[in-house]
Protein backbone atom coordinates (compact mmCIF):
# COMPACT_ATOMS: atom_id res chain seq x y z
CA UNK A 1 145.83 -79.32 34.42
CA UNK A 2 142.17 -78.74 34.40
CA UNK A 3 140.48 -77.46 37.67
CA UNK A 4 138.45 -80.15 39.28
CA UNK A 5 134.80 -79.28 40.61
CA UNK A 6 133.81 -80.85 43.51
CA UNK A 7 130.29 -79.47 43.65
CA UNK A 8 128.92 -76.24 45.32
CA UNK A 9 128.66 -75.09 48.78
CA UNK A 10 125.01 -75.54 50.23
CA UNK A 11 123.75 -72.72 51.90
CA UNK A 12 120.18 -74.22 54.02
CA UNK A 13 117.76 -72.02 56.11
CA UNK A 14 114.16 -72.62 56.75
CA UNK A 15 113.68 -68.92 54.93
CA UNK A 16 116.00 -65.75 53.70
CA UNK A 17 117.56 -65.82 56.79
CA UNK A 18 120.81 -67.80 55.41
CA UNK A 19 121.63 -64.89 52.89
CA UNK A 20 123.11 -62.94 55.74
CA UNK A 21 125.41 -65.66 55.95
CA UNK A 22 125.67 -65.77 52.42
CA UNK A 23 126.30 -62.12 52.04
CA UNK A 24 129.40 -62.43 53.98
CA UNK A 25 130.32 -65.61 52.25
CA UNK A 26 130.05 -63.50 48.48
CA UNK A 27 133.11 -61.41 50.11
CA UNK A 28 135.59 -64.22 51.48
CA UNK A 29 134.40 -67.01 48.42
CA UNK A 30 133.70 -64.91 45.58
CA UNK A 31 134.76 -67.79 42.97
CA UNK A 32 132.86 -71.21 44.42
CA UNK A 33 129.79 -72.01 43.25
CA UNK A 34 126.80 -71.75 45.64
CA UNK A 35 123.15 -73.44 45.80
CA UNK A 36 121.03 -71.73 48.53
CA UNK A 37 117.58 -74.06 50.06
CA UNK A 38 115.22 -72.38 52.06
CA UNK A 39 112.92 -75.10 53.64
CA UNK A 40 109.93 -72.19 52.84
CA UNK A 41 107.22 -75.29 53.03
CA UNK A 42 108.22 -75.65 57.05
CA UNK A 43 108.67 -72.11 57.85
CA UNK A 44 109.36 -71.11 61.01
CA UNK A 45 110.90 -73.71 62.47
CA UNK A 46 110.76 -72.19 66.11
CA UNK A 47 107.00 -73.25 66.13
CA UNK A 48 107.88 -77.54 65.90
CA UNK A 49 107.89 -79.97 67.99
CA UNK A 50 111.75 -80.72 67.82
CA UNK A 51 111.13 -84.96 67.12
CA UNK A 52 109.49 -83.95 64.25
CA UNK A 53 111.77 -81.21 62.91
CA UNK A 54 114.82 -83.58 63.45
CA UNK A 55 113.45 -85.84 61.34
CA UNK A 56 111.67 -83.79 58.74
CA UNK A 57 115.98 -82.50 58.60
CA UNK A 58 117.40 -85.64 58.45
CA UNK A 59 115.02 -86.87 55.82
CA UNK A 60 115.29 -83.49 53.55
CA UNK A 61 119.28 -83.58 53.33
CA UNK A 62 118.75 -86.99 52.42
CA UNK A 63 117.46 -85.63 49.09
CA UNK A 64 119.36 -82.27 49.10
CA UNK A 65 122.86 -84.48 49.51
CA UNK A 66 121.67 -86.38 46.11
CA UNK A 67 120.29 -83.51 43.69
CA UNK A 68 123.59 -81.42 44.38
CA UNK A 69 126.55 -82.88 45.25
CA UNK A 70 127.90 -80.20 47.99
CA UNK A 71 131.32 -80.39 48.54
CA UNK A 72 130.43 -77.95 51.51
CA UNK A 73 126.85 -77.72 53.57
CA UNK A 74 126.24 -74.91 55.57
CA UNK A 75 123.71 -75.13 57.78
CA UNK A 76 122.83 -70.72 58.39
CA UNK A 77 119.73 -71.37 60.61
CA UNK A 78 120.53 -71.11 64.53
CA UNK A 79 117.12 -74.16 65.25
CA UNK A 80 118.27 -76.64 62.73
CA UNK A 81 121.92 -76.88 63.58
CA UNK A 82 121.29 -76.78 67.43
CA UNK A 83 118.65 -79.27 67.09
CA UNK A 84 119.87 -81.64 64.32
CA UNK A 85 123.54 -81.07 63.21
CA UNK A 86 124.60 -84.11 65.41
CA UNK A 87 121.98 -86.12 63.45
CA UNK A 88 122.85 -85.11 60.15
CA UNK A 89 126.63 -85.66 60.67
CA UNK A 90 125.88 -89.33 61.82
CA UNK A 91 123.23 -90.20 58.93
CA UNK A 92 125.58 -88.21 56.24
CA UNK A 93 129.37 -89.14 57.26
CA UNK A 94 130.47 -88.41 54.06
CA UNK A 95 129.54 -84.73 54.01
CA UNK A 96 130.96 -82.34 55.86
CA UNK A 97 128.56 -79.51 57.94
CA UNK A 98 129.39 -76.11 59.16
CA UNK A 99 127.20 -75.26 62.05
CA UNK A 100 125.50 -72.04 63.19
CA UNK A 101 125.51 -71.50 67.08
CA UNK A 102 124.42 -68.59 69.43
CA UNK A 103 127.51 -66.83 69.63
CA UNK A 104 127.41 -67.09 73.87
CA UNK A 105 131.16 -66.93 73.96
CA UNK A 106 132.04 -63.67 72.43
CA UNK A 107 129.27 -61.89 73.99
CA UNK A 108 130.56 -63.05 77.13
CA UNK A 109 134.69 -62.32 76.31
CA UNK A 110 132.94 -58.48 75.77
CA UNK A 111 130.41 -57.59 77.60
CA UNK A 112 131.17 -54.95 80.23
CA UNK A 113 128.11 -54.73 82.80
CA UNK A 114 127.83 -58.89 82.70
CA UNK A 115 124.18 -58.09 81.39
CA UNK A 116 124.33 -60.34 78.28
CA UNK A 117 120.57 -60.68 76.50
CA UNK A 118 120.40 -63.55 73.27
CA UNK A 119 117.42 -62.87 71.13
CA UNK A 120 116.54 -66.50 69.26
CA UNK A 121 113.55 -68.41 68.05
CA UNK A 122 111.17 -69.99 70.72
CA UNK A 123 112.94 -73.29 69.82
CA UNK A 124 116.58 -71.83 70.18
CA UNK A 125 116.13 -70.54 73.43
CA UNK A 126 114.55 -73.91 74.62
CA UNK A 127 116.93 -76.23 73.44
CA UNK A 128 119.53 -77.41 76.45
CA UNK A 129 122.40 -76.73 73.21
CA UNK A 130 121.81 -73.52 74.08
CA UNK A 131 121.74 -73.53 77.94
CA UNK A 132 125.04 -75.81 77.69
CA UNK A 133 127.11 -72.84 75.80
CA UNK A 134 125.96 -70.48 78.58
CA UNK A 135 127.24 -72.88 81.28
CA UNK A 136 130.58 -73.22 79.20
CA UNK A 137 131.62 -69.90 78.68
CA UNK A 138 128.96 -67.14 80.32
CA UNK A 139 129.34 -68.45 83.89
CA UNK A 140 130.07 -64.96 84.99
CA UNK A 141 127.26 -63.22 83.08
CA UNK A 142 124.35 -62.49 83.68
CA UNK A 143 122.27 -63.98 80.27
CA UNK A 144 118.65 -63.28 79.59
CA UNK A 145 117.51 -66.08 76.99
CA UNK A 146 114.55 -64.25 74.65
CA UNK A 147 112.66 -66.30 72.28
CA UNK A 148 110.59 -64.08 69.94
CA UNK A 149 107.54 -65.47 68.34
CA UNK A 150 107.15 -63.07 65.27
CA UNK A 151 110.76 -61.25 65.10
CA UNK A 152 111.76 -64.36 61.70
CA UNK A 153 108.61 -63.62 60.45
CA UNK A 154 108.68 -59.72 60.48
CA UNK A 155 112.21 -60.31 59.19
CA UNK A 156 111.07 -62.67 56.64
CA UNK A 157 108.05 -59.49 55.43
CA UNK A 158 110.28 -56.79 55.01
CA UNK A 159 113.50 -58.54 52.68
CA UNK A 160 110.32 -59.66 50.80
CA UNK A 161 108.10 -56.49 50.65
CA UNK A 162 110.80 -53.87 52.12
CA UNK A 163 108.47 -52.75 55.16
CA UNK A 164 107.80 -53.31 58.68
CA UNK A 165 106.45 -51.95 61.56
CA UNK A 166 108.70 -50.64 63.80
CA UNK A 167 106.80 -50.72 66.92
CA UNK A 168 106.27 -54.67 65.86
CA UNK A 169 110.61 -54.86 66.39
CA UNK A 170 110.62 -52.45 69.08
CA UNK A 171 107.90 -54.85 71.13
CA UNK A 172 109.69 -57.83 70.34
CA UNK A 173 113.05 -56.67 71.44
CA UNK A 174 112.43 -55.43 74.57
CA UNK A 175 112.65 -58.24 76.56
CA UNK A 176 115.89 -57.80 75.85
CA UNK A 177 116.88 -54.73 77.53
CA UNK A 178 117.69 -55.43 81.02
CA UNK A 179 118.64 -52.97 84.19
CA UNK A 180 120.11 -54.29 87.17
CA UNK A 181 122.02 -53.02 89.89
CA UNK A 182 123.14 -50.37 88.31
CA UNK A 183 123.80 -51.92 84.81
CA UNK A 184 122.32 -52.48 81.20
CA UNK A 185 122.26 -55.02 78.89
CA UNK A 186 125.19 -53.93 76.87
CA UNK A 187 125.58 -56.99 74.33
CA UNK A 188 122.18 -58.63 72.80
CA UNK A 189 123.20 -61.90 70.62
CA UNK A 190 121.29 -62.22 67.38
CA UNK A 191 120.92 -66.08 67.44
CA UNK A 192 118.47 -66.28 64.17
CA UNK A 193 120.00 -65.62 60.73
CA UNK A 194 116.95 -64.08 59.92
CA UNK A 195 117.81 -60.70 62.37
CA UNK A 196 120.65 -59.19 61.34
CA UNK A 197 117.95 -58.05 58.35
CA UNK A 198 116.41 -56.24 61.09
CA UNK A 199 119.45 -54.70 63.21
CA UNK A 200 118.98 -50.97 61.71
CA UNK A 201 115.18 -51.59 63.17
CA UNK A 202 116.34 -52.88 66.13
CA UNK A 203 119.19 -49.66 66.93
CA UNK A 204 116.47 -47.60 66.12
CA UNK A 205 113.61 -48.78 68.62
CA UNK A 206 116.23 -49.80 71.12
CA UNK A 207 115.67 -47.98 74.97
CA UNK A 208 119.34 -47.64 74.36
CA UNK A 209 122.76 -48.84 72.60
CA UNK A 210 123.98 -52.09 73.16
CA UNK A 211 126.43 -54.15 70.85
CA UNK A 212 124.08 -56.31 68.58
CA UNK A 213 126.72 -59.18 67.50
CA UNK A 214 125.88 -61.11 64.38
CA UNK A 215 127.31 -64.38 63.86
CA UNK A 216 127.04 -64.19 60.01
CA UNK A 217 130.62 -63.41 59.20
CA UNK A 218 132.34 -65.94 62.00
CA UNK A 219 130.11 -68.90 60.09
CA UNK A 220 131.68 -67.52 56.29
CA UNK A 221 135.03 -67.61 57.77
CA UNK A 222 134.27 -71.21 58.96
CA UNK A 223 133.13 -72.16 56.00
CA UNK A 224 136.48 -70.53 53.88
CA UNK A 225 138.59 -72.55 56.81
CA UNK A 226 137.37 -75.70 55.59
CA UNK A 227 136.77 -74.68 51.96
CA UNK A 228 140.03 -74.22 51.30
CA UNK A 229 141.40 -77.90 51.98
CA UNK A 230 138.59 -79.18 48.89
CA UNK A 231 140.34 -79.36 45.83
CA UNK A 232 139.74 -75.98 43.85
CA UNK A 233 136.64 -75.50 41.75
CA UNK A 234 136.03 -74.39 38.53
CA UNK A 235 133.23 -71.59 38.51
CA UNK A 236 130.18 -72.09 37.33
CA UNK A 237 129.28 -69.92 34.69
CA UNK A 238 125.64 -67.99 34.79
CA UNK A 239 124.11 -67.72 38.06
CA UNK A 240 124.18 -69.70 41.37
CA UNK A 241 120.69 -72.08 42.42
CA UNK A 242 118.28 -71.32 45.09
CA UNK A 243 116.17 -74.11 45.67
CA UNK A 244 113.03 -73.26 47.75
CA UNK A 245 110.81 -76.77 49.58
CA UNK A 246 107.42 -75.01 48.72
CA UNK A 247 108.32 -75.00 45.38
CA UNK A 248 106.23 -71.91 45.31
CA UNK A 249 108.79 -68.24 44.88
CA UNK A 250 106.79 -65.72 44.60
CA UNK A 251 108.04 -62.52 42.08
CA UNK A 252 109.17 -60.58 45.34
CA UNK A 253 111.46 -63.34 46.83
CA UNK A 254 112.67 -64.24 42.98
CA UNK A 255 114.17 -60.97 42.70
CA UNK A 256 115.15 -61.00 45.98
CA UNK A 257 117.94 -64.27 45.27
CA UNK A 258 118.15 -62.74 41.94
CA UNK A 259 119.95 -59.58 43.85
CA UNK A 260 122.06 -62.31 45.83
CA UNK A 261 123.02 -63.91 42.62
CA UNK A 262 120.85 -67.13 42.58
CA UNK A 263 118.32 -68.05 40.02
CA UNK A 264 115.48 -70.31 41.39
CA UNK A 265 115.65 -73.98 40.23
CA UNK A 266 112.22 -76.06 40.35
C-alpha cells in the first residue's frame, strides 16, 4: 500500500527566528516534508499594535492554509501565538496549531534563588498571556519580565551577515540580571525564537552564569506528539519550501534556508 501524503508541516515566524525550532525539528522529523514562512514584510512584530497584528495573522493563514495544505502548522514565534493562536484555531478549525509559549513553568520547577528573568519582545512581555503563566505556575518566584527593543533584530543581522556587536547583546540583556537579598537571577527564559541565535553572545557578555532555557526543542517534541497520529507521509523529494511575505530574499538569507534545507518559493 502506497504511503499517503497529507501535506507538510508549516513552520511560521515573522523572520529566521522559527529555524531554531526547525533545527530541532530536522532531528526528531527527519522524513516529513516541511514549508517554512517568515512574515519578513511585517517584521518585528513586537513593534504592532496587537488589533492589527491579530488580524494581519488571521488574514495571512487564510492564504497560507490554501497554497499548502499543512497537515501540521507550527506557529515558532513567541508574539503571534500569544497574541493570535486562539484566533486562528477558531477561524481555521480544521487545522491543527502547535503553539510557542514563554516557558514560565520550567524556569520556575528550576530555578534555585527564585530570581527568574524572561527576555521577550516588547509585545510578549505586554501581553496579559504572559502575566497569566506567571500567576499559574511562578507564584513563588520572583520574575523580571524584559522586553528588548533591538535583541530580534540584532538576531535577525548576524544569521544573515554572521556579525554583531557584542556590547549591542550585552546592553540589551542586562536588564536581566537581577541581585536581591542575597541572590541572582539564575534562570533567564528566552521567549523569542529569534534568541537562542544569540545565546553564545549572551554567555559571553553575561555579569554572570545563569541557565538560558530555550523552548525550541519542547515545541519539536510537540509537534512529533501530534505528528505522529497523521497518517504517514511520503517524502518529498528535492528540497523543502521557504516562503518569505516580502517576497524579497536577499542572496544572504537564500543561502541561509538553503543551509536549513529549504529552497525559496515565489
Amino acid at each position: 500500500m502506497d504511503e499517503v501524503s497529507t501535506g507538510p508541516i508549516l513552520f511560521f515566524d515573522s523572520g529566521i527566528g522559527g529555524l531554531s525550532v526547525v533545527k530541532e525539528a530536522r532531528i526528531l522529523l527527519p522524513q516529513l516534508p516541511y514549508v517554512y514562512v517568515a512574515d519578513d514584510a511585517a517584521f518585528p512584530y513586537g513593534v504592532w499594535e496587537e488589533e492589527a497584528l491579530r488580524g494581519r495573522l488571521v488574514e495571512l493563514f487564510g492564504s497560507l492554509i490554501e497554497r499548502f495544505s499543512p497537515a501540521l502548522v507550527v506557529i515558532a514565534c513567541n508574539t503571534a501565538s500569544t497574541l493570535a493562536i486562539a484566533d486562528l484555531r477558531a477561524a481555521y478549525p480544521g487545522q491543527t496549531f502547535v503553539g510557542t509559549v514563554p516557558a514560565i513553568k520550567p524556569a520556575a520547577e528550576r530555578t534555585r534563588s527564585g530570581l527568574v528573568s524572561v527576555l521577550a519582545t516588547p509585545g510578549t512581555v505586554r501581553r496579559q498571556y504572559t502575566r497569566d503563566l506567571i500567576g499559574q505556575h511562578a507564584g513563588r518566584c520572583h520574575v523580571r519580565l524584559v522586553g528588548s527593543e533591538n535583541l530580534a533584530r540584532l538576531a535577525e543581522r548576524y544569521m544573515h551577515e554572521g556579525f554583531v556587536e557584542e556590547e549591542a547583546v550585552r546592553e540589551e540583556i542586562a536588564p536581566c540580571f537581577v541581585e536581591r537579598d542575597g541572590a541572582r537571577t539564575d534562570i533567564v527564559v528566552l521567549a523569542c525564537t529569534h534568541y537562542p541565535f544569540l545565546v553564545n553572545r549572551m554567555r559571553k557578555t553575561a555579569p554572570w552564569p545563569v541557565d538560558w532555557i530555550d523552548t525550541s526543542e519542547a515545541i519539536a517534541r510537540r509537534a512529533l506528539t501530534l505528528a505522529a497520529a497523521l497518517p504517514p507521509q511520503a517524502r518529498r523529494e528535492g528540497p523543502d519550501v521557504a516562503f518569505l511575505t516580502s517576497g524579497r530574499p536577499s542572496a544572504n538569507l537564500r543561502r541561509l534556508l538553503s543551509g536549513f534545507g529549504f529552497s525559496v518559493e515565489t
